[in-house]
PDB file of N, CA and C in Angstrom:
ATOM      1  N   UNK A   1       2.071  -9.743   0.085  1.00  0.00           N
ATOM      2  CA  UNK A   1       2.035 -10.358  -1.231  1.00  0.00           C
ATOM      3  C   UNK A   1       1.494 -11.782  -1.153  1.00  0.00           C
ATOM      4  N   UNK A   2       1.913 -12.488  -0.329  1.00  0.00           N
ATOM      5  CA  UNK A   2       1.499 -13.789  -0.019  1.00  0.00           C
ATOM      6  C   UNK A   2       0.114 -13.567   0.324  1.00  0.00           C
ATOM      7  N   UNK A   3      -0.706 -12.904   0.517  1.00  0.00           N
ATOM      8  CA  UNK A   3      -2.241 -12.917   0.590  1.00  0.00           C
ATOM      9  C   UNK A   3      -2.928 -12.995   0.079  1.00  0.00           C
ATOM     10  N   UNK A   4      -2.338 -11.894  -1.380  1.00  0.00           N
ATOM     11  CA  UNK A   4      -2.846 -11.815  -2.821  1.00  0.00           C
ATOM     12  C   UNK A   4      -2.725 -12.898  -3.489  1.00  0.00           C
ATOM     13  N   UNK A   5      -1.529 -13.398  -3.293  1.00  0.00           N
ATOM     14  CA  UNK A   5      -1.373 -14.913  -4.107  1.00  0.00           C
ATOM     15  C   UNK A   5      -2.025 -15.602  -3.384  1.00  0.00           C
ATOM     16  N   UNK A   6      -2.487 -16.440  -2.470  1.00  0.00           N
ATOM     17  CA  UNK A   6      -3.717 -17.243  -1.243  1.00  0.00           C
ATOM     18  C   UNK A   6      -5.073 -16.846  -1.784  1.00  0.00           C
ATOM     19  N   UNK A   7      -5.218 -15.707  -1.831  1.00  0.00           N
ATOM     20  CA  UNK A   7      -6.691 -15.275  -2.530  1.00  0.00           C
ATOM     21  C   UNK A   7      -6.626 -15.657  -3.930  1.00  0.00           C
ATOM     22  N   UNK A   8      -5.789 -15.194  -4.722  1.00  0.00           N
ATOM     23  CA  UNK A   8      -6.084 -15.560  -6.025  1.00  0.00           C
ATOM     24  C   UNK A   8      -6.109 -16.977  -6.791  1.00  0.00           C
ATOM     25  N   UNK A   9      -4.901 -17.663  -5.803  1.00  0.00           N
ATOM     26  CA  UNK A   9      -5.548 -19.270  -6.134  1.00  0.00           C
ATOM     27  C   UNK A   9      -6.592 -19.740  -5.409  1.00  0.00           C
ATOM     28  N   UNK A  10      -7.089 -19.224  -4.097  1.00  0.00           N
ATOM     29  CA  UNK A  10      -8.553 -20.069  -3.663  1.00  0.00           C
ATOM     30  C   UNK A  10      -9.545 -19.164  -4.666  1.00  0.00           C
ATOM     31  N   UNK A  11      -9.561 -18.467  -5.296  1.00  0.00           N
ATOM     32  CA  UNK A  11     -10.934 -17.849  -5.929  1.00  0.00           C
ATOM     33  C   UNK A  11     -10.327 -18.362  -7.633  1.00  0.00           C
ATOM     34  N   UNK A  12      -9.468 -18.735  -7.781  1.00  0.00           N
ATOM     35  CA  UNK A  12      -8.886 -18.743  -9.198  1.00  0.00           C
ATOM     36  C   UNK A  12      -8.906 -17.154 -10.482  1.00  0.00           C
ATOM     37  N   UNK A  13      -8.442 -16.464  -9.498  1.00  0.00           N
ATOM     38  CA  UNK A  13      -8.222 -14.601  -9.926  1.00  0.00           C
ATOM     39  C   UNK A  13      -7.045 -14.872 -11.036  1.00  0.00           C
ATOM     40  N   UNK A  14      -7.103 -13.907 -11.794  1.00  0.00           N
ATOM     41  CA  UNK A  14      -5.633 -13.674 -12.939  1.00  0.00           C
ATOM     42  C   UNK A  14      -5.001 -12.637 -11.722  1.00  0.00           C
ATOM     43  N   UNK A  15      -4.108 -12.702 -12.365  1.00  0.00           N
ATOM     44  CA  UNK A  15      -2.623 -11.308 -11.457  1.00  0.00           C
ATOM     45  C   UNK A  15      -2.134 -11.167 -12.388  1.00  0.00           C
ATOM     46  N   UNK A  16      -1.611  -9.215 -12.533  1.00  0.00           N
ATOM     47  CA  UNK A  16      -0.888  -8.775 -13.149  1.00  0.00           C
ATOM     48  C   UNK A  16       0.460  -9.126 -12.505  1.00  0.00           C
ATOM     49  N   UNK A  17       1.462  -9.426 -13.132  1.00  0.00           N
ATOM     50  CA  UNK A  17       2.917  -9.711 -12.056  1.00  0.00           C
ATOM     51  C   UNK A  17       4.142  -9.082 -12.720  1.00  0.00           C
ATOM     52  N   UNK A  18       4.639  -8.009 -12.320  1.00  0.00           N
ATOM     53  CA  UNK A  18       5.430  -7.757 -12.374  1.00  0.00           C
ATOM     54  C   UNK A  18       7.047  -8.613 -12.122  1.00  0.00           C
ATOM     55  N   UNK A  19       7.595  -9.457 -12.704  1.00  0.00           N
ATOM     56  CA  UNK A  19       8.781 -10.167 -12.331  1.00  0.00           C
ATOM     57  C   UNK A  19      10.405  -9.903 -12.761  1.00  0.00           C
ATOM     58  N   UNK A  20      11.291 -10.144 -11.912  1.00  0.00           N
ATOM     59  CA  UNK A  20      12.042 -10.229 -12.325  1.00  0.00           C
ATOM     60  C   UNK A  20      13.318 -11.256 -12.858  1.00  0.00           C
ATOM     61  N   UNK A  21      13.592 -11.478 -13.788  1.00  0.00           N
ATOM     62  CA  UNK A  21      14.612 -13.076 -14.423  1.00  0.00           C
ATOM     63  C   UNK A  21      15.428 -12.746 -13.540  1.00  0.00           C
ATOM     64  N   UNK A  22      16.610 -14.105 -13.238  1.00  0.00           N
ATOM     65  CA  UNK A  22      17.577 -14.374 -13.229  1.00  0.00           C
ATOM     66  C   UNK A  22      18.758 -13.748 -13.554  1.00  0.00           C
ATOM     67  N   UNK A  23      18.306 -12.926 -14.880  1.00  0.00           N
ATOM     68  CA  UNK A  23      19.415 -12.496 -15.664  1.00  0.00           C
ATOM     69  C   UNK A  23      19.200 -10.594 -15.337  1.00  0.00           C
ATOM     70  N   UNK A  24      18.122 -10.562 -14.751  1.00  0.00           N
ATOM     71  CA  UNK A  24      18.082  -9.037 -15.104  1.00  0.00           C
ATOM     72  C   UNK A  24      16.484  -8.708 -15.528  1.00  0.00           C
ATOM     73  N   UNK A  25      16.249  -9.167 -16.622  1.00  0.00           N
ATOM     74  CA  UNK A  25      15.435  -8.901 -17.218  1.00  0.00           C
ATOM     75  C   UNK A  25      13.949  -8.756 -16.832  1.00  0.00           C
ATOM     76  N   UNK A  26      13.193  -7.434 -16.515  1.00  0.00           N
ATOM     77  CA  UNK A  26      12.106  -7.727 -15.682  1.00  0.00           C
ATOM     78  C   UNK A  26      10.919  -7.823 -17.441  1.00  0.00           C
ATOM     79  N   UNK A  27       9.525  -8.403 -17.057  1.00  0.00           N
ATOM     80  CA  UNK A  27       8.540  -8.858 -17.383  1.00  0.00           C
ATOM     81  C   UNK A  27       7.456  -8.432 -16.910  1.00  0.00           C
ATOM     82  N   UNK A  28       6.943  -8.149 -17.593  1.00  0.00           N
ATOM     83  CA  UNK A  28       5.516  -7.765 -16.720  1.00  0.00           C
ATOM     84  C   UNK A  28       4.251  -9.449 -17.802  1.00  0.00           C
ATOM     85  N   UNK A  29       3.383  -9.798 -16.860  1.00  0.00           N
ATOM     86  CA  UNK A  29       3.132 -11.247 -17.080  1.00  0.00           C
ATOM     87  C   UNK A  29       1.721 -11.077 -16.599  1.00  0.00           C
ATOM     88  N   UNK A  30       0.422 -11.674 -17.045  1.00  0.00           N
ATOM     89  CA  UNK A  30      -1.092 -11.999 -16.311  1.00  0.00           C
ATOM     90  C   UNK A  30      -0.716 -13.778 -16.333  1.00  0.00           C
ATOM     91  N   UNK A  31      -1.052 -13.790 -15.193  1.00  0.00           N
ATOM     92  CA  UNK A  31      -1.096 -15.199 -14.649  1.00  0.00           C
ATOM     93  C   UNK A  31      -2.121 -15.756 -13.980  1.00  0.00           C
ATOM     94  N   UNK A  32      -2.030 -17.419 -13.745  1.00  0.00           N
ATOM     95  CA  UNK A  32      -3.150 -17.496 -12.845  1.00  0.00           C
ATOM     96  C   UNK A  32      -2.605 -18.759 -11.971  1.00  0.00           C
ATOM     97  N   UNK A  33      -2.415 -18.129 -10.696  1.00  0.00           N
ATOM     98  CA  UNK A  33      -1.606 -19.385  -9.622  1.00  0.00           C
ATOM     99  C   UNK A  33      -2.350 -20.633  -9.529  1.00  0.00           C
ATOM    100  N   UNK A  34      -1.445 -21.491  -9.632  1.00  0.00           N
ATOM    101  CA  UNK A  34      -1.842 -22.983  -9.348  1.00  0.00           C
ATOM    102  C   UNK A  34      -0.917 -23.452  -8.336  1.00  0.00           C
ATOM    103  N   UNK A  35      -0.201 -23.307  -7.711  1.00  0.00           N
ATOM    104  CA  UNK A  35       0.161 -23.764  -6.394  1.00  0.00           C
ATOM    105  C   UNK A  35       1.249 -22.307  -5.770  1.00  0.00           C
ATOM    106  N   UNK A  36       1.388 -22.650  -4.913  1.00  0.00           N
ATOM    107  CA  UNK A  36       2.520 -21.883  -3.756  1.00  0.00           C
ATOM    108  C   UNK A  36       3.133 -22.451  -2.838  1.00  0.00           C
ATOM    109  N   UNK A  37       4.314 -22.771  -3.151  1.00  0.00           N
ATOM    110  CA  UNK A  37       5.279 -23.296  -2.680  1.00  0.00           C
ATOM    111  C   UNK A  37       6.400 -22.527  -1.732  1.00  0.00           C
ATOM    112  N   UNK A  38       7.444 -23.083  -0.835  1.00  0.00           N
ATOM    113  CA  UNK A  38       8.209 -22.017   0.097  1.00  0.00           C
ATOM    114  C   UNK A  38       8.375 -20.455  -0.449  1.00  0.00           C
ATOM    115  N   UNK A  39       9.086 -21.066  -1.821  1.00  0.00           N
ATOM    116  CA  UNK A  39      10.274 -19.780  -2.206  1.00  0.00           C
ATOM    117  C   UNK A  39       9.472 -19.772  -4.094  1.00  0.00           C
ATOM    118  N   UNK A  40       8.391 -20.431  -4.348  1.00  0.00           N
ATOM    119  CA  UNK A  40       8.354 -19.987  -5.673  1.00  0.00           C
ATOM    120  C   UNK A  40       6.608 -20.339  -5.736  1.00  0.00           C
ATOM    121  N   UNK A  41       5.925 -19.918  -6.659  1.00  0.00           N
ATOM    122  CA  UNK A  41       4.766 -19.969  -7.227  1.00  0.00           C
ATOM    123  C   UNK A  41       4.755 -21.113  -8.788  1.00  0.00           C
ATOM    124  N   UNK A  42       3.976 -22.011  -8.597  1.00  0.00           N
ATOM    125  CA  UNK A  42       3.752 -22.276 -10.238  1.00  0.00           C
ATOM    126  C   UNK A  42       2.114 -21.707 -10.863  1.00  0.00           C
ATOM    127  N   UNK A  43       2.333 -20.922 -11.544  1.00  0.00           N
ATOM    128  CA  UNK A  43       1.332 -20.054 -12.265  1.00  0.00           C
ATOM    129  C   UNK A  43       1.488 -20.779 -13.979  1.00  0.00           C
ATOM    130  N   UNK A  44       0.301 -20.175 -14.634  1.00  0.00           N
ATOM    131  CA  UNK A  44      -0.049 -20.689 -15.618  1.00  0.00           C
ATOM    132  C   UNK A  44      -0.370 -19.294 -16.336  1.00  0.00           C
ATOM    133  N   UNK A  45       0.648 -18.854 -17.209  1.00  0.00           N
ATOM    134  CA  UNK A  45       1.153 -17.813 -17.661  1.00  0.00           C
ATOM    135  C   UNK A  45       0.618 -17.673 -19.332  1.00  0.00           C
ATOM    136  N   UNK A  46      -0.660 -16.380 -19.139  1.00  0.00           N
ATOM    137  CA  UNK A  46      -1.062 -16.084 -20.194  1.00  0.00           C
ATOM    138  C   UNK A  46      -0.245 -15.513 -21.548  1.00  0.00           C
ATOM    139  N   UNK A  47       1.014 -15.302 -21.340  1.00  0.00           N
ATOM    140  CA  UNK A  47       1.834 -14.876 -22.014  1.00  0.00           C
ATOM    141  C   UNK A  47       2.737 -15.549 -22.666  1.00  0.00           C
ATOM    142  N   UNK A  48       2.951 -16.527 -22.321  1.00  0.00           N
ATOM    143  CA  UNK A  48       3.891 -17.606 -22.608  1.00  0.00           C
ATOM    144  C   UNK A  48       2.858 -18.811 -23.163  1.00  0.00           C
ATOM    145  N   UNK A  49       1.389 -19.060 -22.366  1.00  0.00           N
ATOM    146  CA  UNK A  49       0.525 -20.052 -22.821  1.00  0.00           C
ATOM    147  C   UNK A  49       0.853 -21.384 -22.372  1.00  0.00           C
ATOM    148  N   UNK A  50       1.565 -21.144 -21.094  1.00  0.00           N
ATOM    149  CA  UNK A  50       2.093 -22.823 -20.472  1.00  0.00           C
ATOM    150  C   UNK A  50       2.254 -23.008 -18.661  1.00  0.00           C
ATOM    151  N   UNK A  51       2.214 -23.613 -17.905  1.00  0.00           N
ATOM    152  CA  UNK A  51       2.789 -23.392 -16.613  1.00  0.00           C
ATOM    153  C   UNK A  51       4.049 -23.010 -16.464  1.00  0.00           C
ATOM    154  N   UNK A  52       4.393 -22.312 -15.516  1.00  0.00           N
ATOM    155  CA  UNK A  52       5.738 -21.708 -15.262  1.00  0.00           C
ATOM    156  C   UNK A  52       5.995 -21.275 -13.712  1.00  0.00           C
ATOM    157  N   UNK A  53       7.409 -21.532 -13.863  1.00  0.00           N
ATOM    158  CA  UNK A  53       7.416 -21.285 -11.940  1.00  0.00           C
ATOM    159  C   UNK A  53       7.875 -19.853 -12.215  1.00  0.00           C
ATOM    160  N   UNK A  54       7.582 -18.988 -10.967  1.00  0.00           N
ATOM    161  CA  UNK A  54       8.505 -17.534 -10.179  1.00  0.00           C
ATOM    162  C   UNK A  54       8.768 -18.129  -9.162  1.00  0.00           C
ATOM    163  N   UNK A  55       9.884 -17.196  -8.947  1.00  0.00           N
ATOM    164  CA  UNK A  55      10.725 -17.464  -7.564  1.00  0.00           C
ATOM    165  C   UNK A  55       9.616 -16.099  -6.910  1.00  0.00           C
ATOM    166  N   UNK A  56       9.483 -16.370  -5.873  1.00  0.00           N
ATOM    167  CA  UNK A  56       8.983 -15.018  -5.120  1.00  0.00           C
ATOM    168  C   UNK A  56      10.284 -14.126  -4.613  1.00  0.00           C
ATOM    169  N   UNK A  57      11.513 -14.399  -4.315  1.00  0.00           N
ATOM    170  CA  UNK A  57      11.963 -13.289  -4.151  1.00  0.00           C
ATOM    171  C   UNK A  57      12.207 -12.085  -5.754  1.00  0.00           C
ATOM    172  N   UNK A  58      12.287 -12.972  -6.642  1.00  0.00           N
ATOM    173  CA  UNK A  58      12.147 -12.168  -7.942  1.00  0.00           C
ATOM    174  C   UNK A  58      10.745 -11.216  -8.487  1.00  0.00           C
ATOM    175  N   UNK A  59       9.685 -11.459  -7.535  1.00  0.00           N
ATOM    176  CA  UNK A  59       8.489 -10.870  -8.158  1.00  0.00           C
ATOM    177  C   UNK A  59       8.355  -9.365  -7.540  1.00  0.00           C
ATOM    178  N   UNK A  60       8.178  -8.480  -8.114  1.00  0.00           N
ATOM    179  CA  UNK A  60       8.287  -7.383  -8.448  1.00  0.00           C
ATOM    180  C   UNK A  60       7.102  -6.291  -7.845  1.00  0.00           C
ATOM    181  N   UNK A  61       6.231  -7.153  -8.391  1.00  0.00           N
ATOM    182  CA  UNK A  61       4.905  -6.395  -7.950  1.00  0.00           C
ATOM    183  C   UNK A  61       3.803  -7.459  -8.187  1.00  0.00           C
ATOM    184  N   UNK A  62       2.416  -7.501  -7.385  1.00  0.00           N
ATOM    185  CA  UNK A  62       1.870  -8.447  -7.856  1.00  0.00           C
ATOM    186  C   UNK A  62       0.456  -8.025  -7.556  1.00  0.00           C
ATOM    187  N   UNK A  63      -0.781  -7.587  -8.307  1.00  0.00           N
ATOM    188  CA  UNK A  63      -2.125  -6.795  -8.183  1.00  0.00           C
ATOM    189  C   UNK A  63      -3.241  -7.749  -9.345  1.00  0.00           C
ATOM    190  N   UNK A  64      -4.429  -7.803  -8.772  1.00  0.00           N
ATOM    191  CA  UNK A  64      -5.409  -8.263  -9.572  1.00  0.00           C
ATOM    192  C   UNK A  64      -5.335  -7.553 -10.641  1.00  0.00           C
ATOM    193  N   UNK A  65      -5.364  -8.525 -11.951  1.00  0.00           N
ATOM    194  CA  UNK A  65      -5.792  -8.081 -12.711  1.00  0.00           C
ATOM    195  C   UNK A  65      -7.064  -7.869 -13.863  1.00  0.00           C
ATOM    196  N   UNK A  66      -6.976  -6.240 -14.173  1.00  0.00           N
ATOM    197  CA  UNK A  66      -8.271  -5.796 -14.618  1.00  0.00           C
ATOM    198  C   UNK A  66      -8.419  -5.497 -15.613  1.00  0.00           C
ATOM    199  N   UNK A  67      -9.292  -6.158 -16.687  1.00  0.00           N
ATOM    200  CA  UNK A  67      -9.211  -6.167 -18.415  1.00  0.00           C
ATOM    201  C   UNK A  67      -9.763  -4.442 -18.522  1.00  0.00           C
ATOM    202  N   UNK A  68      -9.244  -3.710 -19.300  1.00  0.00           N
ATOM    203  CA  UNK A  68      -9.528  -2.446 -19.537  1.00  0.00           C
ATOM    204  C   UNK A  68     -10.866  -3.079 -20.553  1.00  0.00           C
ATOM    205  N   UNK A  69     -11.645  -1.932 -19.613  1.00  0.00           N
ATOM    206  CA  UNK A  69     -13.580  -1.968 -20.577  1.00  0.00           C
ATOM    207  C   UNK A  69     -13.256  -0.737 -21.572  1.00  0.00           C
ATOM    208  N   UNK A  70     -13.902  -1.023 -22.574  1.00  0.00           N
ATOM    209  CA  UNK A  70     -14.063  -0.200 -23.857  1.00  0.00           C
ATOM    210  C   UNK A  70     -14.936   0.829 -23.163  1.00  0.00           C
ATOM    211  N   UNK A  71     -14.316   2.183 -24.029  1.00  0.00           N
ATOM    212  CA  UNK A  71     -14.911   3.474 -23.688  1.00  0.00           C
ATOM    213  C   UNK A  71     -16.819   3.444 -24.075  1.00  0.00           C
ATOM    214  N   UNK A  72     -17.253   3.822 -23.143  1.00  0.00           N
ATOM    215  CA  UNK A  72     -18.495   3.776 -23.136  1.00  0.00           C
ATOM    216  C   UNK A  72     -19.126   5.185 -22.944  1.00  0.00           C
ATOM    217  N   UNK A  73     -19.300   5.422 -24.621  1.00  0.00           N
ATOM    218  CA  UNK A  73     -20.199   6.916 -24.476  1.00  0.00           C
ATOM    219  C   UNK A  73     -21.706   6.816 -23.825  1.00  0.00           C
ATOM    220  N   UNK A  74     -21.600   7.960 -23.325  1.00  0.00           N
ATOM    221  CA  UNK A  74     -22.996   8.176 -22.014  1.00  0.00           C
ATOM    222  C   UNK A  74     -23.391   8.800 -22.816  1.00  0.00           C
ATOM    223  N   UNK A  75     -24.965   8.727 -22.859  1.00  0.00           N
ATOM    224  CA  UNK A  75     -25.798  10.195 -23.813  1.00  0.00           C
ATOM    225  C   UNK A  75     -25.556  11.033 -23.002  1.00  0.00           C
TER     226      UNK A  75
END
């Protein structure tokens, strides 16, 4: 996981991130890392529209993410 996050802030990639709160509550989130720190990430969270930290032991799943292309009829 830590690779994906290393790649995606040296190339400046979005990530789909699967996370999980504090409380329970998981999230699914597109982000885009701006630093990496021991135990947490501060990402800049398309969903919310602000910087925000994850803890990395709370993150869930974490994969480039890929804008679905509109169906494209072939003759």
């Amino acid at each position: 996981m830590n690779g994906v996050l290393r790649r995606a802030l040296e190339e400046k990639q979005q990530l789909e991130l699967i996370y999980m709160a504090d409380k329970g509550k998981i999230s699914q989130r597109v982000i885009r890392v701006v630093s990496i720190k021991k135990e947490k990430i501060l990402a800049y969270c398309y969903t919310r529209k602000t910087v925000r930290s994850f803890k990395l032991a709370n993150i869930l799943s974490v994969t480039p993410y890929k804008k679905w292309e509109k169906y494209k009829k072939t003759p």
